[in-house]
PDB file of N, CA and C in Angstrom:
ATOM      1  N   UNK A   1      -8.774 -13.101  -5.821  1.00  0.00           N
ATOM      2  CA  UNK A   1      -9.730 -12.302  -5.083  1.00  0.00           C
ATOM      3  C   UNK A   1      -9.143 -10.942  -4.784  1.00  0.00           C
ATOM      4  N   UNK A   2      -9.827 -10.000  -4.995  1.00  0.00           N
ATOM      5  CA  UNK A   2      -9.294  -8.806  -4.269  1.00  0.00           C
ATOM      6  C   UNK A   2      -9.708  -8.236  -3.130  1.00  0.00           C
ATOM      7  N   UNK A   3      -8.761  -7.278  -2.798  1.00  0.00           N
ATOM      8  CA  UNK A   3      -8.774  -6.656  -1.539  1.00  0.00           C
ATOM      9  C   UNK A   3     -10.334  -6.274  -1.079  1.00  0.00           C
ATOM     10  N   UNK A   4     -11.160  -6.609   0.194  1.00  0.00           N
ATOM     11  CA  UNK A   4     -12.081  -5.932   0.763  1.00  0.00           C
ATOM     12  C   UNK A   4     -11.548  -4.357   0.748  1.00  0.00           C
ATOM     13  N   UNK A   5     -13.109  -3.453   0.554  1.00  0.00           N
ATOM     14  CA  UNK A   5     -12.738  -1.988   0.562  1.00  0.00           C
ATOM     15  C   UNK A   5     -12.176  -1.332   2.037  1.00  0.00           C
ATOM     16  N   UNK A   6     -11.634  -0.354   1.822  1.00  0.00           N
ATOM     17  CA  UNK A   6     -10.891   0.327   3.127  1.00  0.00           C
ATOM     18  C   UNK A   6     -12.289   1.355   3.612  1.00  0.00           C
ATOM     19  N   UNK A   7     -12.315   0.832   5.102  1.00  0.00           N
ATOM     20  CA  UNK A   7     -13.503   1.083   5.688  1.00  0.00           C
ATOM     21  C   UNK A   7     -13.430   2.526   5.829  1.00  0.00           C
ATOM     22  N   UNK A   8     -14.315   3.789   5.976  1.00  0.00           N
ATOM     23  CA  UNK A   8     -14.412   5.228   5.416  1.00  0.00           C
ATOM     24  C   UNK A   8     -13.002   5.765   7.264  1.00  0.00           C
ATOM     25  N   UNK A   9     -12.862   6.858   6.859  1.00  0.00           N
ATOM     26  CA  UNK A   9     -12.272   7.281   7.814  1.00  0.00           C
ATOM     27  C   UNK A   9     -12.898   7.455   8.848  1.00  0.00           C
ATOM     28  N   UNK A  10     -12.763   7.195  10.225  1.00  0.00           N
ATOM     29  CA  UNK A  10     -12.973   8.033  11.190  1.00  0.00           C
ATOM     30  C   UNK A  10     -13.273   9.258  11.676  1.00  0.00           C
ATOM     31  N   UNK A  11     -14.699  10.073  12.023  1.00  0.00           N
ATOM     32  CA  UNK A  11     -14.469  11.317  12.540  1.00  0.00           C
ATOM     33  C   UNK A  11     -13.863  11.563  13.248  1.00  0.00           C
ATOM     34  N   UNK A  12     -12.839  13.007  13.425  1.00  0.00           N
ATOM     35  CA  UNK A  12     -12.033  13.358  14.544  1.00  0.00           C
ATOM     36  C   UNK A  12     -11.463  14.771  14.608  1.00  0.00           C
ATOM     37  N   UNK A  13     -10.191  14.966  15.227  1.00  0.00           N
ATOM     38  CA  UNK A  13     -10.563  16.367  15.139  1.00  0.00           C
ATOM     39  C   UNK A  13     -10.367  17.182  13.764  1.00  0.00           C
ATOM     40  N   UNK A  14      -9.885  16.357  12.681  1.00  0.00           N
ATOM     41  CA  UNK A  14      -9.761  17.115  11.740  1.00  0.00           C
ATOM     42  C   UNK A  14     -10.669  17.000  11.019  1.00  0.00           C
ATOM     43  N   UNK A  15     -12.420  16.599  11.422  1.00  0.00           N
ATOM     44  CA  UNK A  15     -12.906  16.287  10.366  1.00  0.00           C
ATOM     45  C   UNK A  15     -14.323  17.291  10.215  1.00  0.00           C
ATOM     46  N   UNK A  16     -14.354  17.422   9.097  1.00  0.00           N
ATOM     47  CA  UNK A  16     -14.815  18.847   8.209  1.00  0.00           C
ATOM     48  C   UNK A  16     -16.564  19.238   8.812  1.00  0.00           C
ATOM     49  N   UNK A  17     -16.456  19.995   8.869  1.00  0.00           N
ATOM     50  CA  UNK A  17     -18.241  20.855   9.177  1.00  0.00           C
ATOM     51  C   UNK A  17     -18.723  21.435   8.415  1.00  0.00           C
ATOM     52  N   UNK A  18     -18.302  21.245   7.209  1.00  0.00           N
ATOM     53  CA  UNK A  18     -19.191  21.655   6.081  1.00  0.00           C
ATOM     54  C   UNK A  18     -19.054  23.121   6.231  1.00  0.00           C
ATOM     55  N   UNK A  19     -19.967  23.621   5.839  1.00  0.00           N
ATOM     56  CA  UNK A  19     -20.230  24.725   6.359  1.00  0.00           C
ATOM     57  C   UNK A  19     -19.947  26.080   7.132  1.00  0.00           C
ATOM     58  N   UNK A  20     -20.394  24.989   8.272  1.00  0.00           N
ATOM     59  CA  UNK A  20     -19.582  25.745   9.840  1.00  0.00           C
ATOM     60  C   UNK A  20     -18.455  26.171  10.143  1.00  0.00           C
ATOM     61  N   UNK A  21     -17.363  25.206   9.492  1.00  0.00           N
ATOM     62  CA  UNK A  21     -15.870  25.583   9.625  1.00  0.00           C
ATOM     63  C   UNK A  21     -16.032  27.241   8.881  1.00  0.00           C
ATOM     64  N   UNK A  22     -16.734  27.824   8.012  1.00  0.00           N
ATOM     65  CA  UNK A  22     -16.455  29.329   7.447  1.00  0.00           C
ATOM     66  C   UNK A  22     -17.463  29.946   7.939  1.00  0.00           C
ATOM     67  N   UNK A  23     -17.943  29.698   9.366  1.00  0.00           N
ATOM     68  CA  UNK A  23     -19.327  30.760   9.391  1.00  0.00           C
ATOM     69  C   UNK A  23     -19.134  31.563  10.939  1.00  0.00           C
ATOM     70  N   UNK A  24     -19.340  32.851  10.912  1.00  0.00           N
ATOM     71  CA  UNK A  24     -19.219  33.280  11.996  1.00  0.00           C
ATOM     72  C   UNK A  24     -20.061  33.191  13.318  1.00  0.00           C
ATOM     73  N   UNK A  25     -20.684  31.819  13.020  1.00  0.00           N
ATOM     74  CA  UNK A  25     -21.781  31.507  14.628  1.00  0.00           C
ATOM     75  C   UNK A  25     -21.221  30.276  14.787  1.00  0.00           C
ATOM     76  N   UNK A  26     -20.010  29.646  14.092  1.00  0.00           N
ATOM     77  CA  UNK A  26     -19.579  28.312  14.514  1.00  0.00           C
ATOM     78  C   UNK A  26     -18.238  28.620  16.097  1.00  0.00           C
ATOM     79  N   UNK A  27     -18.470  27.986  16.961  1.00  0.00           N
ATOM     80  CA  UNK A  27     -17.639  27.910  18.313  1.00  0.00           C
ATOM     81  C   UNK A  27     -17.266  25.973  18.346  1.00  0.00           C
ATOM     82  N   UNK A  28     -16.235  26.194  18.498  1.00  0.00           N
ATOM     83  CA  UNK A  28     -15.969  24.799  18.709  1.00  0.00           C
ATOM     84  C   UNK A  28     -15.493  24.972  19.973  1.00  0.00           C
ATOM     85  N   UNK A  29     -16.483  23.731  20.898  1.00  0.00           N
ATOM     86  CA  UNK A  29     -16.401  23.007  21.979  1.00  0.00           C
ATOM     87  C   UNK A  29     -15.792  21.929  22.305  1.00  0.00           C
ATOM     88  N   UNK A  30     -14.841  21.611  23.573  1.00  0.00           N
ATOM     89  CA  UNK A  30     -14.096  20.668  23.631  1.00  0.00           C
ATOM     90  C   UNK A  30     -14.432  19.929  24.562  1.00  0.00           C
ATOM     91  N   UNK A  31     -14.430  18.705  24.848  1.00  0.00           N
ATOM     92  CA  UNK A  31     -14.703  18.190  26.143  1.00  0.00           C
ATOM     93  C   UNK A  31     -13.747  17.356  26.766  1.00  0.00           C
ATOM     94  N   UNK A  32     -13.608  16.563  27.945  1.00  0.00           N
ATOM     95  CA  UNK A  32     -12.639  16.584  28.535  1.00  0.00           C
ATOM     96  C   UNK A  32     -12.324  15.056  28.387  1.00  0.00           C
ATOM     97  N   UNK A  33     -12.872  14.510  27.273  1.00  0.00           N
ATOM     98  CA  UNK A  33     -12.355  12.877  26.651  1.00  0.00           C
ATOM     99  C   UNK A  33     -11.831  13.173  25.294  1.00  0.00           C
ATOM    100  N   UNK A  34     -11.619  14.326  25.161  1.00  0.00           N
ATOM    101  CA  UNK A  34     -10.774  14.686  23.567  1.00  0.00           C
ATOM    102  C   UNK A  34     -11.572  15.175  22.667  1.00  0.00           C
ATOM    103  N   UNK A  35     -13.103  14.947  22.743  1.00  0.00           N
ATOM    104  CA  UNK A  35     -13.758  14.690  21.667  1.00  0.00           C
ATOM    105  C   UNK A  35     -14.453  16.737  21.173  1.00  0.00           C
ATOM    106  N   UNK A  36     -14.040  17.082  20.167  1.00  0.00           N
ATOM    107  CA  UNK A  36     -14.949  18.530  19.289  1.00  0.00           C
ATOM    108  C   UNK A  36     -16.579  18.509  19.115  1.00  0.00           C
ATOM    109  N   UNK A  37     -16.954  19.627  19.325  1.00  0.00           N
ATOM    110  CA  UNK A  37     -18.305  19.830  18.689  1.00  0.00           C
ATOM    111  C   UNK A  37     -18.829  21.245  18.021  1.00  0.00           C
ATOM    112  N   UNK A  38     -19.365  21.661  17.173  1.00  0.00           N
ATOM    113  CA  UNK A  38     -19.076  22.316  16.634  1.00  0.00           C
ATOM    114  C   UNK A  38     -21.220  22.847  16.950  1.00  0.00           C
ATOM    115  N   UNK A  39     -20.607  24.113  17.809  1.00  0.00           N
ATOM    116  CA  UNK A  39     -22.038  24.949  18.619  1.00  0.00           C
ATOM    117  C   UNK A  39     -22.272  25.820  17.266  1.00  0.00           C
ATOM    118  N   UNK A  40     -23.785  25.966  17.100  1.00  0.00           N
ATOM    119  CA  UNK A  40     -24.199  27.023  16.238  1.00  0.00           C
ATOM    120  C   UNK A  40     -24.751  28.133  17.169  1.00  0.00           C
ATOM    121  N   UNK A  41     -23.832  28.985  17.334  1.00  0.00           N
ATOM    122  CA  UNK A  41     -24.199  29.884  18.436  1.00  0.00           C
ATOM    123  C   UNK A  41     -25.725  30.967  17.845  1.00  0.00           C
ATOM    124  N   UNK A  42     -25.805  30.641  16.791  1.00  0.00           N
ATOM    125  CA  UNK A  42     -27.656  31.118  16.454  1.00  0.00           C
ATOM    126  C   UNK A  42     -28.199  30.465  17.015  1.00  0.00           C
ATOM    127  N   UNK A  43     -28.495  29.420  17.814  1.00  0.00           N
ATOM    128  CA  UNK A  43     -29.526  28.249  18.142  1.00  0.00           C
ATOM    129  C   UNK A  43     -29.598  28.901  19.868  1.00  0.00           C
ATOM    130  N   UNK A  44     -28.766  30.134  20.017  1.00  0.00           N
ATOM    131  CA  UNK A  44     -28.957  31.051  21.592  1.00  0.00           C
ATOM    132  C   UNK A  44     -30.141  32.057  21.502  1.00  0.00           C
ATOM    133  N   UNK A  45     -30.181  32.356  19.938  1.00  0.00           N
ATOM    134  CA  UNK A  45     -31.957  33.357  19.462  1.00  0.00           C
ATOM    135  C   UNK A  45     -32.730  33.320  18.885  1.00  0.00           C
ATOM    136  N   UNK A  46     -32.379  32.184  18.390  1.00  0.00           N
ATOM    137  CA  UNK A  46     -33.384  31.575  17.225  1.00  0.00           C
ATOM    138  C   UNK A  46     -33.622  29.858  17.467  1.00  0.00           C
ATOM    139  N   UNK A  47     -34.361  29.235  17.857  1.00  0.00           N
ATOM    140  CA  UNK A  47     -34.924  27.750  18.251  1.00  0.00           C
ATOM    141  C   UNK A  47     -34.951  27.323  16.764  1.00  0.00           C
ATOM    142  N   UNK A  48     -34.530  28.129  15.415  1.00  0.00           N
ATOM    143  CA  UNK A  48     -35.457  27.286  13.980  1.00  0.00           C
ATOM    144  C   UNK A  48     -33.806  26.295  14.211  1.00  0.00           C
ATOM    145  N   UNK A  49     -32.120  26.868  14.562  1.00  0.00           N
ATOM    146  CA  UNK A  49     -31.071  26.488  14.647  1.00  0.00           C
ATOM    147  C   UNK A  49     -30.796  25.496  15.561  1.00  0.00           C
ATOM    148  N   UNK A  50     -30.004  24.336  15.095  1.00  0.00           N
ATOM    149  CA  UNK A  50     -30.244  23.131  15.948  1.00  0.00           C
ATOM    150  C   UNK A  50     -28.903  23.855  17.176  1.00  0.00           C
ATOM    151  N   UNK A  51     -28.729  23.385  18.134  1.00  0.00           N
ATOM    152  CA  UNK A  51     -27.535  23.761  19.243  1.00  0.00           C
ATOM    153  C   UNK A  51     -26.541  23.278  18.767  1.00  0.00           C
ATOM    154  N   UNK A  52     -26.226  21.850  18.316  1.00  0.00           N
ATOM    155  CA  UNK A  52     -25.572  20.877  17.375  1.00  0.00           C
ATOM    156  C   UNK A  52     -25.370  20.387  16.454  1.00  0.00           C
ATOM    157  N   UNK A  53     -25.519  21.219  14.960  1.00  0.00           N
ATOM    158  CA  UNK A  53     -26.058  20.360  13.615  1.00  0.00           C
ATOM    159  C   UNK A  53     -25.245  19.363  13.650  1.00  0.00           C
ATOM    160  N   UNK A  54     -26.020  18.314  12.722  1.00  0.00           N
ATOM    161  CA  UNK A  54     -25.546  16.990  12.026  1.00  0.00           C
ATOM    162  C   UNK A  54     -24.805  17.760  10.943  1.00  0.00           C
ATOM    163  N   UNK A  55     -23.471  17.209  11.222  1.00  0.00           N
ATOM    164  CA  UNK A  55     -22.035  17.005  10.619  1.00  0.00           C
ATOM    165  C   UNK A  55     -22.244  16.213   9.256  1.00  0.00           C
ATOM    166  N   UNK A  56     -21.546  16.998   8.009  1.00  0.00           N
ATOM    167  CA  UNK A  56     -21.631  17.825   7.450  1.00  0.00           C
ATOM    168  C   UNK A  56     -22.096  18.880   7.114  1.00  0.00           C
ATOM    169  N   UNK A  57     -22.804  20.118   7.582  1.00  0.00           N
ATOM    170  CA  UNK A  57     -24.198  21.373   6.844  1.00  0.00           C
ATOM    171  C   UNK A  57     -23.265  21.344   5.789  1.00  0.00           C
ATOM    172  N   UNK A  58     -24.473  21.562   4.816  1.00  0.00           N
ATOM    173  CA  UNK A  58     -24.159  21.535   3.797  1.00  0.00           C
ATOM    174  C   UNK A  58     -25.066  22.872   2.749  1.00  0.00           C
ATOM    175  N   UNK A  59     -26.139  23.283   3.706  1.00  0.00           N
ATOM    176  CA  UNK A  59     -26.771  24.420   3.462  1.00  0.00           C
ATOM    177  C   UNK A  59     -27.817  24.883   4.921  1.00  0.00           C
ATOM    178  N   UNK A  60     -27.281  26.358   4.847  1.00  0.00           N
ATOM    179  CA  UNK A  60     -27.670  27.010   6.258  1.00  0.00           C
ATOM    180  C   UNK A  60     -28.579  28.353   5.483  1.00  0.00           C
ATOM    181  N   UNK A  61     -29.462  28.502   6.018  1.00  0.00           N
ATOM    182  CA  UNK A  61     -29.791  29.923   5.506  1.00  0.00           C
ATOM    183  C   UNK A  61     -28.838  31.197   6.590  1.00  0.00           C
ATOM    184  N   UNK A  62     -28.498  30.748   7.666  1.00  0.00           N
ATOM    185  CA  UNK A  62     -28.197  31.503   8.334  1.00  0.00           C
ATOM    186  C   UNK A  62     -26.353  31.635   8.621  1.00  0.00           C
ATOM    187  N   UNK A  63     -25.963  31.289   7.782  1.00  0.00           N
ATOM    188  CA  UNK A  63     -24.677  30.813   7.155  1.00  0.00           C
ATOM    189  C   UNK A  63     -23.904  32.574   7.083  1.00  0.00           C
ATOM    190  N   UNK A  64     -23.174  33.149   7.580  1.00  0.00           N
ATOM    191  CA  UNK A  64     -22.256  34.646   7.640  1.00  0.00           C
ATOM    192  C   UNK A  64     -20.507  33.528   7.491  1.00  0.00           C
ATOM    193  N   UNK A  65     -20.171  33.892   6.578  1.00  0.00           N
ATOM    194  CA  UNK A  65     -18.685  34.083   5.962  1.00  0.00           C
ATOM    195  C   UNK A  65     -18.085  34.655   6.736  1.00  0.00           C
ATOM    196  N   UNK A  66     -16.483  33.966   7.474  1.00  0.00           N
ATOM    197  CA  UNK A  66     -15.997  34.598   8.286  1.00  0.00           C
ATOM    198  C   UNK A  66     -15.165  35.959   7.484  1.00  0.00           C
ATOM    199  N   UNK A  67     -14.650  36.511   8.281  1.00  0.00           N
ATOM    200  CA  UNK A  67     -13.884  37.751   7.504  1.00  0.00           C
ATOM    201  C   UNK A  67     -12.508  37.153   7.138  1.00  0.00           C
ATOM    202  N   UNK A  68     -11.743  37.137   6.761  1.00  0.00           N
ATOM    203  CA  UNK A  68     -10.091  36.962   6.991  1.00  0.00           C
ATOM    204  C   UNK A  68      -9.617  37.049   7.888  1.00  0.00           C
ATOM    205  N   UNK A  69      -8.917  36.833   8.528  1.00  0.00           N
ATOM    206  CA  UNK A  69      -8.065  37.758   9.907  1.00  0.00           C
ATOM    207  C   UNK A  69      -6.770  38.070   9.059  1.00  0.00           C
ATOM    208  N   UNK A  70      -5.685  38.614  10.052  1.00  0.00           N
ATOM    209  CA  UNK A  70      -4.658  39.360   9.269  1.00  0.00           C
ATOM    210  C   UNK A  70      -3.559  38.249   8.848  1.00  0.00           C
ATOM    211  N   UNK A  71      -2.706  39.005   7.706  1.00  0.00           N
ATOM    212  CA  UNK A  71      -2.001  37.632   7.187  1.00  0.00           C
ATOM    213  C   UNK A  71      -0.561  37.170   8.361  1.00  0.00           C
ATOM    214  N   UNK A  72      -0.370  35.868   8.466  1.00  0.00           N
ATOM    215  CA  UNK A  72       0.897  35.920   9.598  1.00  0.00           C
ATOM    216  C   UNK A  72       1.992  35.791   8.973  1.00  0.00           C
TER     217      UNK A  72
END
């Protein structure tokens, strides 16, 4: 018999936002049991933007590319 499959990883703090992680309206929020959330700070002028997307976006129309910052 073989091995049952290895159950998917856990979300946590390293885990990916699609999207959001490269967009300049993503703010990540922390709260005070450990846990990230990742604010679409468009959803402050525009109601079409959820406050919270469902983790992964995977397509935003409203999606801005962060710039670089400087190299360290």
């Amino acid at each position: 018999m073989g091995q049952p499959p290895n159950p998917p990883p856990a979300a946590g703090p390293g885990a990916a936002a699609g999207l959001c992680d490269g967009c300049v309206h993503q703010q990540l929020v922390h709260n005070t049991r450990g846990s990230t959330f990742s604010l679409c700070m468009r959803s402050r002028e525009d109601p079409a933007y959820p406050r919270y997307p469902r983790l992964p976006v995977l397509d935003c129309p409203g999606y801005e590319p962060r710039r670089p910052g400087p190299a360290q």
